[in-house]
C-alpha atoms as a PDB file:
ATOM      1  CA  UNK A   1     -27.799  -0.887   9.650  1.00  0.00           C
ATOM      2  CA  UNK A   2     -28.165  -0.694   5.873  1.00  0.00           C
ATOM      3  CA  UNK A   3     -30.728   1.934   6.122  1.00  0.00           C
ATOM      4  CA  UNK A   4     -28.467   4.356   7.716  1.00  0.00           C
ATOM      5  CA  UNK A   5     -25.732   3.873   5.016  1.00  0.00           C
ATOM      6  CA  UNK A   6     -26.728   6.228   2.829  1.00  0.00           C
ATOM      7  CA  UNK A   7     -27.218   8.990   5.791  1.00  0.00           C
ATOM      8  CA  UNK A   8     -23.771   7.935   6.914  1.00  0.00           C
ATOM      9  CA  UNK A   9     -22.144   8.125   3.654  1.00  0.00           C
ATOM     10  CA  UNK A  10     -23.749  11.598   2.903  1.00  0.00           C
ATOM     11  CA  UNK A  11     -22.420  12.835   6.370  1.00  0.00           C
ATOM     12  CA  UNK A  12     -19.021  11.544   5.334  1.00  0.00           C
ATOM     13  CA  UNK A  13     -19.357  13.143   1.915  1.00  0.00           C
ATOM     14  CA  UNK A  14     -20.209  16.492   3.195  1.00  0.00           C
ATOM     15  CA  UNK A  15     -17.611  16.814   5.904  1.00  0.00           C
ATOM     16  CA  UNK A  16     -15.078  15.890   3.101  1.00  0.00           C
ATOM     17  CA  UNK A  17     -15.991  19.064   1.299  1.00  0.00           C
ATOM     18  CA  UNK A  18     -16.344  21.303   4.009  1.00  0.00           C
ATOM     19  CA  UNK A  19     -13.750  23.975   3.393  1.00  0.00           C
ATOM     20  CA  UNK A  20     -10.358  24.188   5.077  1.00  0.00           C
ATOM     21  CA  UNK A  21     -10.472  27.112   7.430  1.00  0.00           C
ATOM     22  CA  UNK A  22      -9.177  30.552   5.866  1.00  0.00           C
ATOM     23  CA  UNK A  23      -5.485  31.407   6.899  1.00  0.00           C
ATOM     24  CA  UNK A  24      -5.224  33.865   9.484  1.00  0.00           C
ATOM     25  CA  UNK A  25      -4.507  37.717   8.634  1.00  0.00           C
ATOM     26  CA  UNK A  26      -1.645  39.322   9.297  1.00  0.00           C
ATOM     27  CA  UNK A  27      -1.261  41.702  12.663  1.00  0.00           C
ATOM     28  CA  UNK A  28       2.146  42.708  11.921  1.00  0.00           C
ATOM     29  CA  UNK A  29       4.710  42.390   9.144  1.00  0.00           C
ATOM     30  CA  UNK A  30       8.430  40.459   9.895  1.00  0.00           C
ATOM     31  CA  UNK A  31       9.064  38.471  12.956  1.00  0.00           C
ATOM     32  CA  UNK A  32       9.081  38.315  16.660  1.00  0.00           C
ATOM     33  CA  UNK A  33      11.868  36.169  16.620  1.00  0.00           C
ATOM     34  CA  UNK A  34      15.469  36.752  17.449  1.00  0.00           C
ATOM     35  CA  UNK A  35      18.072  35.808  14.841  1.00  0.00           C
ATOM     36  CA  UNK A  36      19.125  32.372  16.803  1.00  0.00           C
ATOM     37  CA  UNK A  37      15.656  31.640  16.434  1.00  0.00           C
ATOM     38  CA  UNK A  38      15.052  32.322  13.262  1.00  0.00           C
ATOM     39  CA  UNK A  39      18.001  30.347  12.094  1.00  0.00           C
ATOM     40  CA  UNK A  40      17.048  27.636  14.235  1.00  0.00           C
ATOM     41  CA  UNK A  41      13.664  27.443  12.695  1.00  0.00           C
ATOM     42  CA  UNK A  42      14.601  27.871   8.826  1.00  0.00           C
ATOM     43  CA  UNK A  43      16.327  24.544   9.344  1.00  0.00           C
ATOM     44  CA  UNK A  44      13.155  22.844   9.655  1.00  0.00           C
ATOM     45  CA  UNK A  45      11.369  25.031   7.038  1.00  0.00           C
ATOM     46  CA  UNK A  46      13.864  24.379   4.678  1.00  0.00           C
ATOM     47  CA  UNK A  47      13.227  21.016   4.921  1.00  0.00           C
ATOM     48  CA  UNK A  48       9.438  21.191   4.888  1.00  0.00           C
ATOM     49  CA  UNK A  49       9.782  23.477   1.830  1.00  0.00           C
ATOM     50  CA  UNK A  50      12.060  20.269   0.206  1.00  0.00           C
ATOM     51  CA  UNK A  51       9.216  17.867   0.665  1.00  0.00           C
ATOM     52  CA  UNK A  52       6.954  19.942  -1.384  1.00  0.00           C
ATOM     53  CA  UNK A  53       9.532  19.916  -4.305  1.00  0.00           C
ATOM     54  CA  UNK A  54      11.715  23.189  -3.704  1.00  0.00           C
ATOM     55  CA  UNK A  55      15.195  22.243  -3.201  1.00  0.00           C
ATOM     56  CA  UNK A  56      16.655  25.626  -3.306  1.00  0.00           C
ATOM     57  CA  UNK A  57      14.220  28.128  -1.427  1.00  0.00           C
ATOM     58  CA  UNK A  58      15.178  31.830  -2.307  1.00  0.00           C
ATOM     59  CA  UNK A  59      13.691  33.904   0.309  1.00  0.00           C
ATOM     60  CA  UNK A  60      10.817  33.938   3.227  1.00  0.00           C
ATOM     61  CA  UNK A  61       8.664  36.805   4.143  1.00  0.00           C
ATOM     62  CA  UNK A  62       7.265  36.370   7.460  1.00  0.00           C
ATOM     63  CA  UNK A  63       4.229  37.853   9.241  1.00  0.00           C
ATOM     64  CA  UNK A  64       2.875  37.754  12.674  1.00  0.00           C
ATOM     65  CA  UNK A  65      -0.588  35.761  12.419  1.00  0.00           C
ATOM     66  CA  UNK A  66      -1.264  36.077  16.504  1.00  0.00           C
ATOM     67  CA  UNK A  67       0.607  38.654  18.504  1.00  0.00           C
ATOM     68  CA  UNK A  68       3.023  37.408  21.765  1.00  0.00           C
ATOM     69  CA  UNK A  69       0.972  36.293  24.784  1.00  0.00           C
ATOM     70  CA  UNK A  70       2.363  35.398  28.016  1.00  0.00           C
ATOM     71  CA  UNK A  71       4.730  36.276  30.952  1.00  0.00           C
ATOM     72  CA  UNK A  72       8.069  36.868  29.681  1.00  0.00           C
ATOM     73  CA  UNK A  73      10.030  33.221  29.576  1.00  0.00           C
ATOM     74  CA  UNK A  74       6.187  31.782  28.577  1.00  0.00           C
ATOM     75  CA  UNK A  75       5.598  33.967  25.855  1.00  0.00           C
ATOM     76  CA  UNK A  76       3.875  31.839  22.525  1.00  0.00           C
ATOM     77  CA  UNK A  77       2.927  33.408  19.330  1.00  0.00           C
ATOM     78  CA  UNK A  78       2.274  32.206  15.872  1.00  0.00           C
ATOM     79  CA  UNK A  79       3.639  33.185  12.305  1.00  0.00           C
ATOM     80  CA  UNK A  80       3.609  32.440   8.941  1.00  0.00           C
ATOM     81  CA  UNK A  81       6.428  32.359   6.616  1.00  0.00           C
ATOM     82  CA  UNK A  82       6.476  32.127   2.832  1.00  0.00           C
ATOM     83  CA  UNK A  83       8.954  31.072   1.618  1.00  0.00           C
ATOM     84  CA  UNK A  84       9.800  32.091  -2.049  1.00  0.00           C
ATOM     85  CA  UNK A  85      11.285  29.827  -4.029  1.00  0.00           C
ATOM     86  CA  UNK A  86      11.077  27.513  -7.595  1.00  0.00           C
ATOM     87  CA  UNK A  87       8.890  29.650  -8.912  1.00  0.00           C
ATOM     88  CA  UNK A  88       5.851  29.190  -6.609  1.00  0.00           C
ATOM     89  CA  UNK A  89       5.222  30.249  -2.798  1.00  0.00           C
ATOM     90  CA  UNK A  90       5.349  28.249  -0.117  1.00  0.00           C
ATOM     91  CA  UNK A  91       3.059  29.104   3.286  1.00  0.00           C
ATOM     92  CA  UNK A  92       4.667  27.649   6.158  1.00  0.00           C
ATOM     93  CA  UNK A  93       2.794  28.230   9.551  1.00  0.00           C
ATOM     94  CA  UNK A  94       4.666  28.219  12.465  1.00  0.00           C
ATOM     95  CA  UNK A  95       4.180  28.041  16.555  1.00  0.00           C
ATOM     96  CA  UNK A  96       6.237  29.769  18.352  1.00  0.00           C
ATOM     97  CA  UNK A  97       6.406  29.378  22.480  1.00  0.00           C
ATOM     98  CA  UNK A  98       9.554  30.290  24.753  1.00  0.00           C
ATOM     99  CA  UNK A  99      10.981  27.624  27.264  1.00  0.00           C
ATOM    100  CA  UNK A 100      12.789  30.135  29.348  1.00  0.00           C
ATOM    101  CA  UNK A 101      14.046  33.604  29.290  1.00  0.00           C
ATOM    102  CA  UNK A 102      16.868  32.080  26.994  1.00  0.00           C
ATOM    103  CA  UNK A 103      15.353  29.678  24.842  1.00  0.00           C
ATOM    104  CA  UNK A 104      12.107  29.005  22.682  1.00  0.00           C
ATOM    105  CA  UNK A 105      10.994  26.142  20.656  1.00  0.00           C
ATOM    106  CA  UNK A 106       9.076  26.059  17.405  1.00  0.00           C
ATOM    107  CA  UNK A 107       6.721  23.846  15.546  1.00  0.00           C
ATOM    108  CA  UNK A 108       5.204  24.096  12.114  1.00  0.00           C
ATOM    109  CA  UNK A 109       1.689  23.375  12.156  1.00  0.00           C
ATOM    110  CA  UNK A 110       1.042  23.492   8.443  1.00  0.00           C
END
């Protein structure tokens, strides 16, 4: 076992550098989401935004990273939204997927 330390601890070492993937690029500028949604999710950005040290986040620009895919009522799309705010930027990617013709849900991913 001790002579397959070192190999393991170099494997460790170099997955620990590998870079984090780059950020997708935009397809379209603003949002596929209705206002309910959008005030629905800026709740829960808000507060992601607060546990990075912004208490008072100014604006959000958001931009369509993956278009809408899906049968109407299944649609899912992703986004990302920077939010503006205490003098730095904020990147806040978010899932979007619909439950129903009337309803969607939302997760950030990161």
């Amino acid at each position: 076992m001790r002579r397959y330390a070192p190999l393991l601890l170099c494997g460790w070492i170099w997955c620990a550098q590998a870079e984090a993937p780059e950020p997708a690029a935009p397809v379209q500028e603003g949002t596929l989401a209705n206002q309910k949604l959008i005030q629905d999710a800026m709740v829960g950005v808000a507060a992601w935004v607060a546990t990075k040290g912004c208490q008072a986040p100014e604006r959000f620009v958001p931009v369509v990273l993956e278009p809408s895919r899906g049968e109407p009522g299944s649609r899912y799309w992703q986004e990302r939204w920077t939010v503006i705010g205490c003098g730095a930027e904020y990147p806040v990617v978010i899932d979007f997927r619909e439950t129903g013709l009337e309803s969607a849900m939302w997760t950030i991913t990161r």
